[in-house]
Protein backbone atom coordinates (compact mmCIF):
# COMPACT_ATOMS: atom_id res chain seq x y z
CA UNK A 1 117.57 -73.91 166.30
CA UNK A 2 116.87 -73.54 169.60
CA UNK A 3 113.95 -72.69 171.42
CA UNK A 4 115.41 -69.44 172.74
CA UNK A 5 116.83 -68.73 169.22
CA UNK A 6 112.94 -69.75 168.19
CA UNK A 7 111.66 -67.51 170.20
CA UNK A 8 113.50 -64.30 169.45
CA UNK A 9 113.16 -65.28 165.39
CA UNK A 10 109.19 -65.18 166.59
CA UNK A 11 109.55 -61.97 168.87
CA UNK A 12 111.13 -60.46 165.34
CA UNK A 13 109.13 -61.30 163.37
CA UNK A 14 106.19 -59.94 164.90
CA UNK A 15 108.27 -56.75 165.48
CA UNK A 16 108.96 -55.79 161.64
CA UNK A 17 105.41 -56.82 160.51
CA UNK A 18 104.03 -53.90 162.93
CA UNK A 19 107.02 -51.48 162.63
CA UNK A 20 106.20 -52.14 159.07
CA UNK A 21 102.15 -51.50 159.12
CA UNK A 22 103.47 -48.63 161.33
CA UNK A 23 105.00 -46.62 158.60
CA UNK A 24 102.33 -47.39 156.19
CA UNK A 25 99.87 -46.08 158.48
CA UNK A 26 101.92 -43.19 159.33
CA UNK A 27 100.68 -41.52 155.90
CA UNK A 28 97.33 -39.64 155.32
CA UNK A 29 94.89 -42.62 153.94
CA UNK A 30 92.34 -41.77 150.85
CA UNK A 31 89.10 -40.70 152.41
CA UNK A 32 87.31 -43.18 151.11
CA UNK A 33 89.19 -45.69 153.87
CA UNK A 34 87.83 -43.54 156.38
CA UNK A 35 86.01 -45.28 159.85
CA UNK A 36 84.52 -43.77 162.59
CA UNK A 37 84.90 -45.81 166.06
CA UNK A 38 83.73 -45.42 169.87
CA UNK A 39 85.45 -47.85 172.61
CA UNK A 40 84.39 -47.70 176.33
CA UNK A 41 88.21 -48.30 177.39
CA UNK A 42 91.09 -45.96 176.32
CA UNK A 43 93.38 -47.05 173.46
CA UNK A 44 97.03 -47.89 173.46
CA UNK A 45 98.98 -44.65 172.96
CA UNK A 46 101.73 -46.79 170.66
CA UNK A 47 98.69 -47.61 168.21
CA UNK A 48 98.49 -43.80 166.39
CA UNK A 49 100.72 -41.87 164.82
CA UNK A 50 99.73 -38.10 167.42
CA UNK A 51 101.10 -34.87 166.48
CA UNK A 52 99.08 -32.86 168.94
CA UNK A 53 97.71 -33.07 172.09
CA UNK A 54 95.21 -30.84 174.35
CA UNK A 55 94.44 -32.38 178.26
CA UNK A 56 91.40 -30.95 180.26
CA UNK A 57 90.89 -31.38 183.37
CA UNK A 58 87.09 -30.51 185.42
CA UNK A 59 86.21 -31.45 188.57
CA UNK A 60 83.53 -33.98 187.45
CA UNK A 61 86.15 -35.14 184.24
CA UNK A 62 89.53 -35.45 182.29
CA UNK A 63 89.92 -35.70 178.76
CA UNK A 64 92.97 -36.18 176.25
CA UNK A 65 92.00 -34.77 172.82
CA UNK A 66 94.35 -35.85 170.03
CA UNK A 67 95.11 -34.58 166.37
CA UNK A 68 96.46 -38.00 164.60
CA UNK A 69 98.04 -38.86 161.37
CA UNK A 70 94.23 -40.00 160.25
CA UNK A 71 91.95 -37.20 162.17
CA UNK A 72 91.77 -37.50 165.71
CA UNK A 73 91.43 -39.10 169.10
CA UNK A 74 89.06 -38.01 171.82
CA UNK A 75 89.38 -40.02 175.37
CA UNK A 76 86.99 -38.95 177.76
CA UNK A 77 86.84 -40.05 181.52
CA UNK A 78 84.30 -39.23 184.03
CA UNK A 79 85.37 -39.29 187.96
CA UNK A 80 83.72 -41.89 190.22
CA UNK A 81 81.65 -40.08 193.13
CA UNK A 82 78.27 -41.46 195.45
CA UNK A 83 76.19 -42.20 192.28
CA UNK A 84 78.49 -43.49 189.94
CA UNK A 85 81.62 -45.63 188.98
CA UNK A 86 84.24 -43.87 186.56
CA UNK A 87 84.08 -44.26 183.17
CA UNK A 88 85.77 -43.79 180.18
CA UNK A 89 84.60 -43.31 176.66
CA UNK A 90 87.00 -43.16 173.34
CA UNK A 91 86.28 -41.75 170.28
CA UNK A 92 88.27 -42.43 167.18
CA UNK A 93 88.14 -41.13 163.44
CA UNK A 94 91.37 -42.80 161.65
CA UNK A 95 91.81 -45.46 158.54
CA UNK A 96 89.75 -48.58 158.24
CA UNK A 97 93.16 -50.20 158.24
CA UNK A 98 94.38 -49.07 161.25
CA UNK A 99 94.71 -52.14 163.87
CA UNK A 100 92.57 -51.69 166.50
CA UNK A 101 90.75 -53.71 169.45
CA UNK A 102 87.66 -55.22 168.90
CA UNK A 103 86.66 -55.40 173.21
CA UNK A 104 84.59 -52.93 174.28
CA UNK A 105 84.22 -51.46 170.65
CA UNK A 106 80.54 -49.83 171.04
CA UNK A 107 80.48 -48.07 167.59
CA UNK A 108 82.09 -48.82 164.36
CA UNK A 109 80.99 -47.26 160.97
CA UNK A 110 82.70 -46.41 157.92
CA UNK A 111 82.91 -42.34 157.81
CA UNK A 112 80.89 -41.86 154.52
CA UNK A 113 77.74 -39.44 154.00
CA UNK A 114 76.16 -38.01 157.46
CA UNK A 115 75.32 -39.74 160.15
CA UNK A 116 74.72 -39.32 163.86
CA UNK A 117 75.46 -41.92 166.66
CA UNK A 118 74.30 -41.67 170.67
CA UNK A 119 75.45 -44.20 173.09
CA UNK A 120 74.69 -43.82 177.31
CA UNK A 121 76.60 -46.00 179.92
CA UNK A 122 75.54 -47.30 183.01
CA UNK A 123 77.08 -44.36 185.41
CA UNK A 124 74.76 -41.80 183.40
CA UNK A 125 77.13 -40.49 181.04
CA UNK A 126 76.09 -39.73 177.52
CA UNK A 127 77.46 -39.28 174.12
CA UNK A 128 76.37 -37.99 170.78
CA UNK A 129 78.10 -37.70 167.64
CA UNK A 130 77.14 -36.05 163.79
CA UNK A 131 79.88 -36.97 161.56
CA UNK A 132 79.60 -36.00 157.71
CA UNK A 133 81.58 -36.21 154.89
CA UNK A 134 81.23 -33.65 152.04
CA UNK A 135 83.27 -33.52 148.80
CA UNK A 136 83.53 -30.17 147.12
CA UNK A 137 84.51 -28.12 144.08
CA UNK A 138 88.25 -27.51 144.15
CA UNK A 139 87.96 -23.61 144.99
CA UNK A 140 85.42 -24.06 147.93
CA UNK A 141 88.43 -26.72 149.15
CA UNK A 142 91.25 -24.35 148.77
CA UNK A 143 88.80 -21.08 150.73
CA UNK A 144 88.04 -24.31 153.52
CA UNK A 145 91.96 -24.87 153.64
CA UNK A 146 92.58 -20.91 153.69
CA UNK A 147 90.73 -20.31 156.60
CA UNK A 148 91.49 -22.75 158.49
CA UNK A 149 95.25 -22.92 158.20
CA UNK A 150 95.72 -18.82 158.99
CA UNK A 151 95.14 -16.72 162.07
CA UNK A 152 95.53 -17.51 165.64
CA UNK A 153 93.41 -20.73 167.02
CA UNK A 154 92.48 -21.69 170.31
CA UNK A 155 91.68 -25.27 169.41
CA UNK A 156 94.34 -27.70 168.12
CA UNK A 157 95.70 -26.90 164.40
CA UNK A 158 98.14 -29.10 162.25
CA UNK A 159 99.38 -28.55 158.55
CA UNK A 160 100.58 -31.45 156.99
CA UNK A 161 103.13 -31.80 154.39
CA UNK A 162 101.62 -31.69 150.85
CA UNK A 163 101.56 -34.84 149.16
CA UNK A 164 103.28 -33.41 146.14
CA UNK A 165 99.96 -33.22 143.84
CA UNK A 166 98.21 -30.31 145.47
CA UNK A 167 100.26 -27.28 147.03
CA UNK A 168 97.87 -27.19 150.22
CA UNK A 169 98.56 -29.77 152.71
CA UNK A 170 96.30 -31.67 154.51
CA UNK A 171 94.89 -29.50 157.71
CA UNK A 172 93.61 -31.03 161.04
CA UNK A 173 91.70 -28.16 163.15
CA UNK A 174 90.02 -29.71 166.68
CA UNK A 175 87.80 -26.98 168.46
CA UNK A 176 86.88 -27.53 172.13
CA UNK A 177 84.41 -26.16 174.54
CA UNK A 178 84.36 -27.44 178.34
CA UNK A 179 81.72 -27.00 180.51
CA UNK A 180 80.62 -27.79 184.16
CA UNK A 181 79.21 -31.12 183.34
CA UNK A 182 80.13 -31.62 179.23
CA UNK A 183 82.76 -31.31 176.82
CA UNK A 184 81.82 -30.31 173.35
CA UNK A 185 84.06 -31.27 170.33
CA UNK A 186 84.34 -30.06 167.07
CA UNK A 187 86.89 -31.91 164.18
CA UNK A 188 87.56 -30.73 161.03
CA UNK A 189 89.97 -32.81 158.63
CA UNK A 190 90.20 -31.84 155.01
CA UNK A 191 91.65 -34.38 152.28
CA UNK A 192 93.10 -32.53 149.39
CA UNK A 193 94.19 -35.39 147.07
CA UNK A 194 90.01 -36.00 147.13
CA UNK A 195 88.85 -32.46 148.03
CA UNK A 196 87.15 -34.26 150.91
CA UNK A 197 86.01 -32.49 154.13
CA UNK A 198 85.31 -34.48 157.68
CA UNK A 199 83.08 -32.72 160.23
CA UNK A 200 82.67 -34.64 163.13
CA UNK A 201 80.67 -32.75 166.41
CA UNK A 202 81.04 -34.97 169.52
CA UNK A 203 79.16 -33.93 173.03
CA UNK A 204 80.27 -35.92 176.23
CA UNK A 205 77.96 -34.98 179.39
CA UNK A 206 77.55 -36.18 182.64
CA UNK A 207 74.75 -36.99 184.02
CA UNK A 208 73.20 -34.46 186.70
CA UNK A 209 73.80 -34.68 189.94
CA UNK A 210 71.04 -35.57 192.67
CA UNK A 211 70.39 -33.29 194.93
CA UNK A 212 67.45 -34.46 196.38
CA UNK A 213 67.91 -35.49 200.44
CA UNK A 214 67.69 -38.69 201.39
């Protein structure tokens, strides 16, 4: 063999092993395999399976809020002015399985019980996060999945297929509120194979401005 044949065998190789962690990761995990992640860096848009997106854009910010085969991405970047560099902040609820990059990973906890998580850069900009997880009796599930999957929405809805052992399909529902200097958002991912329910309430602000003279 040679070392161009070598070389393609390699490139190959490494292609079907993620094409095939791809697929397998394409389907909704247990809730139990659940993790909760914040990265100051943005994530490779080839690593997540997306099926909707939302982009803001403020004068002081941008953000790309996405509903995901797992629950959801949130990447959040703050212009650069006198005071302060840009910077970006990435929040991620998928599987514990999922490959992701360990640089710049500021948070990582498994999504299990309640919890809340703060974290400020250097340019000013904070971020707080309550995440819960809450199992419940199969009728308060199907009322949770009721509402949320009828009516008109603002925020970003998907229905997923059902898995074949509950008629109600998995439901992503992302609700966002922008302000001057912040960006609320609020995640809701229900589970029915577990009759699990994800809450997740994220708050990205900026810090205020100075307006003191020099």
């Amino acid at each position: 063999m040679t070392d161009r044949d070598a070389k393609a065998s390699s490139r190959r190789d490494r292609y079907e092993l993620f094409f095939g962690l791809f697929i397998v990761l394409s389907v909704r995990p247990k809730v139990a395999e659940l993790a909760f992640h914040l990265f100051s860096r943005s994530l490779h848009p080839e690593l997540l399976v997306v099926h909707q997106t939302r982009r803001i854009e403020r004068d002081g910010y941008d953000a790309k809020i996405e509903v995901t085969n797992c629950g959801h991405v949130v990447t959040f970047n703050s212009a650069s002015n006198a005071e302060s560099a840009a910077t970006t902040l990435c929040e991620v609820a998928t599987s514990a399985h999922q490959p992701l990059p360990s640089r710049r990973c500021l948070i990582r906890q498994s999504l299990k019980g309640s919890r809340t998580e703060e974290a400020t850069c250097r340019s000013g900009l904070s971020y707080r996060s309550h995440f819960q997880l809450e199992t419940v009796d199969p009728k308060m599930f199907w009322m949770v999945g009721q509402q949320l999957g009828t009516g008109p929405t603002e925020g970003l809805l998907h229905r997923f297929d059902s898995s074949g052992r509950m008629a109600l399909g998995a439901i992503s529902y992302v609700n966002i509120e922008t302000r001057r200097r912040s960006m609320l958002i609020q995640a809701i991912h229900t589970f029915p194979d577990d009759y699990a329910i994800v809450k997740v309430e994220s708050l990205f602000t900026l810090p205020e401005a100075d307006t003191t003279s020099a």
